[in-house]
C-alpha atoms as a PDB file:
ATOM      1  CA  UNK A   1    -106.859 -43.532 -35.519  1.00  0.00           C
ATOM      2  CA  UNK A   2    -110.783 -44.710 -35.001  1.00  0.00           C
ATOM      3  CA  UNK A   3    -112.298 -47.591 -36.669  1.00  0.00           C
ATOM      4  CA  UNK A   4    -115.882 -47.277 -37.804  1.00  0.00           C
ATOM      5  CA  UNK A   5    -118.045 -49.064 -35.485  1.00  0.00           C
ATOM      6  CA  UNK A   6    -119.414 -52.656 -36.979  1.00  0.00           C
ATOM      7  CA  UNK A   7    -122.650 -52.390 -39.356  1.00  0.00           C
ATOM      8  CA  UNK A   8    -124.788 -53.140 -36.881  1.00  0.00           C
ATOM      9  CA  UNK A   9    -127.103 -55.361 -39.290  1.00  0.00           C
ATOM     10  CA  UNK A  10    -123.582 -57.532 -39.968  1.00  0.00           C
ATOM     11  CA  UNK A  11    -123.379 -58.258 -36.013  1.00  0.00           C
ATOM     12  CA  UNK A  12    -126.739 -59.610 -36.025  1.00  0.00           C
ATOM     13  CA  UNK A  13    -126.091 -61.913 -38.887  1.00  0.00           C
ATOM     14  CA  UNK A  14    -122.609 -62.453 -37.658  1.00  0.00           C
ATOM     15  CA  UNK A  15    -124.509 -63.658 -33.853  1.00  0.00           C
ATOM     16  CA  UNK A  16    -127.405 -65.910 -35.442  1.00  0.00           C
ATOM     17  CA  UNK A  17    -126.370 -68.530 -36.841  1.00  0.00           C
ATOM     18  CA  UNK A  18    -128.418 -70.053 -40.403  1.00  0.00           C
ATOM     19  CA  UNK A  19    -130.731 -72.352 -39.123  1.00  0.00           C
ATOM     20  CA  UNK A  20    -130.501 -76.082 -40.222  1.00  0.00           C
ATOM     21  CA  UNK A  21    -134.221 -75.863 -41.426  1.00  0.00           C
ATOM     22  CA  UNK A  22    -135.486 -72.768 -41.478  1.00  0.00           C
ATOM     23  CA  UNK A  23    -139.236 -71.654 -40.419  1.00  0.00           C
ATOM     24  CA  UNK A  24    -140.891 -68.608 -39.695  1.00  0.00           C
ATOM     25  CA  UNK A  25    -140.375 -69.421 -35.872  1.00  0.00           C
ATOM     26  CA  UNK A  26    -139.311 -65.973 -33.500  1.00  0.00           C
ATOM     27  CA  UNK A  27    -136.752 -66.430 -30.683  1.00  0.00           C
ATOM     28  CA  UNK A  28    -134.800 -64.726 -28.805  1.00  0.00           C
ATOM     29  CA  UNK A  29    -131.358 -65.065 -30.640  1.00  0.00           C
ATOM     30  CA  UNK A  30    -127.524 -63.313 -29.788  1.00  0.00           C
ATOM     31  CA  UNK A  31    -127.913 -59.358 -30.108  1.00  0.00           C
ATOM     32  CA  UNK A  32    -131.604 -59.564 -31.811  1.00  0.00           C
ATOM     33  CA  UNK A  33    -135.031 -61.201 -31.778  1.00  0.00           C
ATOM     34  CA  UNK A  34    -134.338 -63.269 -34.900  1.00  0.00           C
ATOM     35  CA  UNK A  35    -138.153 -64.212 -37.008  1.00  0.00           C
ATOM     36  CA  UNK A  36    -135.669 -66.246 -39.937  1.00  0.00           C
ATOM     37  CA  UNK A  37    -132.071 -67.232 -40.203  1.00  0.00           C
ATOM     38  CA  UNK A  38    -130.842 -69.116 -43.656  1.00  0.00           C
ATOM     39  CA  UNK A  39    -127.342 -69.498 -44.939  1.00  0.00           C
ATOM     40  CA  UNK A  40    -128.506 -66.272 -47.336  1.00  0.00           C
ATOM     41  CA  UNK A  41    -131.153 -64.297 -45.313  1.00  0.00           C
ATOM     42  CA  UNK A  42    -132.021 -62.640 -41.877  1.00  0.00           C
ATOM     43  CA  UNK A  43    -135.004 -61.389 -40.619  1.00  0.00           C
ATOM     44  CA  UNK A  44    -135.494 -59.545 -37.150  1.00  0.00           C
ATOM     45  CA  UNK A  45    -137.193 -57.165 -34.622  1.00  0.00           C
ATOM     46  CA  UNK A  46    -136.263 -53.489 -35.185  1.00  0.00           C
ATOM     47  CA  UNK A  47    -134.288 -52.500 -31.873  1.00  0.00           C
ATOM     48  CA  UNK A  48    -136.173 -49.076 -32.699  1.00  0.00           C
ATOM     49  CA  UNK A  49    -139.532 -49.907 -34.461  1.00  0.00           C
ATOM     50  CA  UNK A  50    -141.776 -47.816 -36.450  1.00  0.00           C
ATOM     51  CA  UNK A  51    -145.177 -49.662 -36.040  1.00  0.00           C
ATOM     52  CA  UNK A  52    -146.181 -52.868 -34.681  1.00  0.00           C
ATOM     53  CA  UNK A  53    -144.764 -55.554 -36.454  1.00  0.00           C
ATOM     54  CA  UNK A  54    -141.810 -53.621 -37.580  1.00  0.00           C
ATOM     55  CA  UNK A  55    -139.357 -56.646 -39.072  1.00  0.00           C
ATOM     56  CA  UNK A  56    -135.868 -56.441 -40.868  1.00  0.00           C
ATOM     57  CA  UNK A  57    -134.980 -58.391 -43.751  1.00  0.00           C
ATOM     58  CA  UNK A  58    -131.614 -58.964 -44.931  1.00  0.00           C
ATOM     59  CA  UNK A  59    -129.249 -60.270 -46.759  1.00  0.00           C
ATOM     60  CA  UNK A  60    -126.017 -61.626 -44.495  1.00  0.00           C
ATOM     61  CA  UNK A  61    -123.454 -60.006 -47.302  1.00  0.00           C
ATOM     62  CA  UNK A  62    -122.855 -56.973 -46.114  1.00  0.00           C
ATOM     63  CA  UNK A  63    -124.457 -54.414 -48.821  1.00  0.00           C
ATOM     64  CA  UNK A  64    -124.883 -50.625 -48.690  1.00  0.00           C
ATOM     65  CA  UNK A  65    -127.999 -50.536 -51.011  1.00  0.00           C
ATOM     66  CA  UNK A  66    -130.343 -52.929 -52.585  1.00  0.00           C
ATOM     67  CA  UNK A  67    -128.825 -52.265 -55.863  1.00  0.00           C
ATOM     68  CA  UNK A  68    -125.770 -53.806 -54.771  1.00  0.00           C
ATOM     69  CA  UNK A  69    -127.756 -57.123 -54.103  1.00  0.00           C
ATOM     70  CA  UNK A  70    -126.554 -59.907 -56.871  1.00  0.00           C
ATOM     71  CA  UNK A  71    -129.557 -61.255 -58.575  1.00  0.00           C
ATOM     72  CA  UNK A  72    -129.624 -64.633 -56.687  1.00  0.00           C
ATOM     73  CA  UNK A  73    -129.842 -63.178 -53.587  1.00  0.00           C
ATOM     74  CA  UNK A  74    -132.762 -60.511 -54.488  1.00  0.00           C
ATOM     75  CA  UNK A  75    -134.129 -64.123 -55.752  1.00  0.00           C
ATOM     76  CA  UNK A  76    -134.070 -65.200 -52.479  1.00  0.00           C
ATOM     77  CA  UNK A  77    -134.874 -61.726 -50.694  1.00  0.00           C
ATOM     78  CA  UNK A  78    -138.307 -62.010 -53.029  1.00  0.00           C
ATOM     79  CA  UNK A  79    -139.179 -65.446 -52.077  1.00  0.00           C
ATOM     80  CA  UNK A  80    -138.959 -64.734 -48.310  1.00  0.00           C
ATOM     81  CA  UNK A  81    -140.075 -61.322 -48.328  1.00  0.00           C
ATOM     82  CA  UNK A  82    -143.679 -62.017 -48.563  1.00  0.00           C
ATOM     83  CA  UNK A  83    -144.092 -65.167 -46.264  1.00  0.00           C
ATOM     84  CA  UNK A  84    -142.670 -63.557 -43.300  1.00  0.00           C
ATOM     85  CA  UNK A  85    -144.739 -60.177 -44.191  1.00  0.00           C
ATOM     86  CA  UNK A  86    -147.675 -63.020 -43.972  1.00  0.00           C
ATOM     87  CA  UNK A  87    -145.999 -64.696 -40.771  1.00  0.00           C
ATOM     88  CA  UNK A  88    -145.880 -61.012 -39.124  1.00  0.00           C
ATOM     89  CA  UNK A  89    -149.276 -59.721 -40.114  1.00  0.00           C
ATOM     90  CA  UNK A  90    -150.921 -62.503 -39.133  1.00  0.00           C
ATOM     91  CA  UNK A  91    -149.312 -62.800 -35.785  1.00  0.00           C
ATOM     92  CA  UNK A  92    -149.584 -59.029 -35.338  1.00  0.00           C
ATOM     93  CA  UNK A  93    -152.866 -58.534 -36.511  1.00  0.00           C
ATOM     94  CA  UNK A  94    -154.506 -61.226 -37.237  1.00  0.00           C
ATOM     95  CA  UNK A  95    -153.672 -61.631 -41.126  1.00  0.00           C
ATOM     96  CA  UNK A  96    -155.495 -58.588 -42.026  1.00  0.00           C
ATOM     97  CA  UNK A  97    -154.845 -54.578 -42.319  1.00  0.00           C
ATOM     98  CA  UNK A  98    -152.595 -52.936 -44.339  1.00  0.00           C
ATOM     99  CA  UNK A  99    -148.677 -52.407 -43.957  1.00  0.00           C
ATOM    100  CA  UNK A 100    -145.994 -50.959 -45.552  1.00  0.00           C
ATOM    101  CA  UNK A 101    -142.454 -52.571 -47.424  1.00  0.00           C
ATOM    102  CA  UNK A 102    -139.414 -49.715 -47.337  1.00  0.00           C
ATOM    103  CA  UNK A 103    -136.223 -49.975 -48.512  1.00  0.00           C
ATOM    104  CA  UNK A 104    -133.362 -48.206 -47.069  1.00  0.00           C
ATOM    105  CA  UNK A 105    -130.383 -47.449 -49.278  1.00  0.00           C
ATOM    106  CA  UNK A 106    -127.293 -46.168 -48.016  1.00  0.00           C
ATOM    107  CA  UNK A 107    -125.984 -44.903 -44.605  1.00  0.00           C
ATOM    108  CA  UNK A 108    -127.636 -41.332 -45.149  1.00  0.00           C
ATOM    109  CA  UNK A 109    -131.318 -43.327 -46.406  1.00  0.00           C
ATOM    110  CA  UNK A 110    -134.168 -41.605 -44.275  1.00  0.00           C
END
């Protein structure tokens, strides 16, 4: 009998631990290059990016699609959602240029 192999975005949250007071401070963090850790969310380096400045954010709960998300926590998603885009674009480019905000939903999402 196999096991399915661990959603990989649980190990990362499951590895870096909430910080006590979070920031918008990247470091070098258990299996991923964490940007923000809190008790709800988790932002990181794509192993396998698509541009520059290619981040992950997450909730910790392990959730298939975004419409699974319970409305406090897509609270909190939208409150840090665009001060680490800022945080990124700003290191990345300098705070200006144009990016993109996807949402994957599901294991078969593009």
């Amino acid at each position: 009998m196999s096991e399915n192999p661990p959603c990989p975005l649980c190990v990362v949250a499951s590895t870096s631990p909430p910080a006590p007071n979070p920031t918008i401070a990247a470091g070098a963090a258990a299996s991923a290059y964490v940007v923000l850790s809190t008790p709800s969310v988790i932002s990181f380096l794509d192993i396998a990016p698509l541009a520059r400045g290619h981040v992950l954010l997450c909730p910790r709960t392990h959730l298939e699609k975004l419409s699974d998300v319970p409305t406090e926590e897509s609270a909190v998603l939208g409150f840090w959602l665009p001060i680490v885009s800022r945080a990124v674009m700003r290191s990345v480019y300098g705070g200006k240029g144009s990016w993109n905000v996807v949402s994957a939903n599901g294991t078969h999402a593009p």
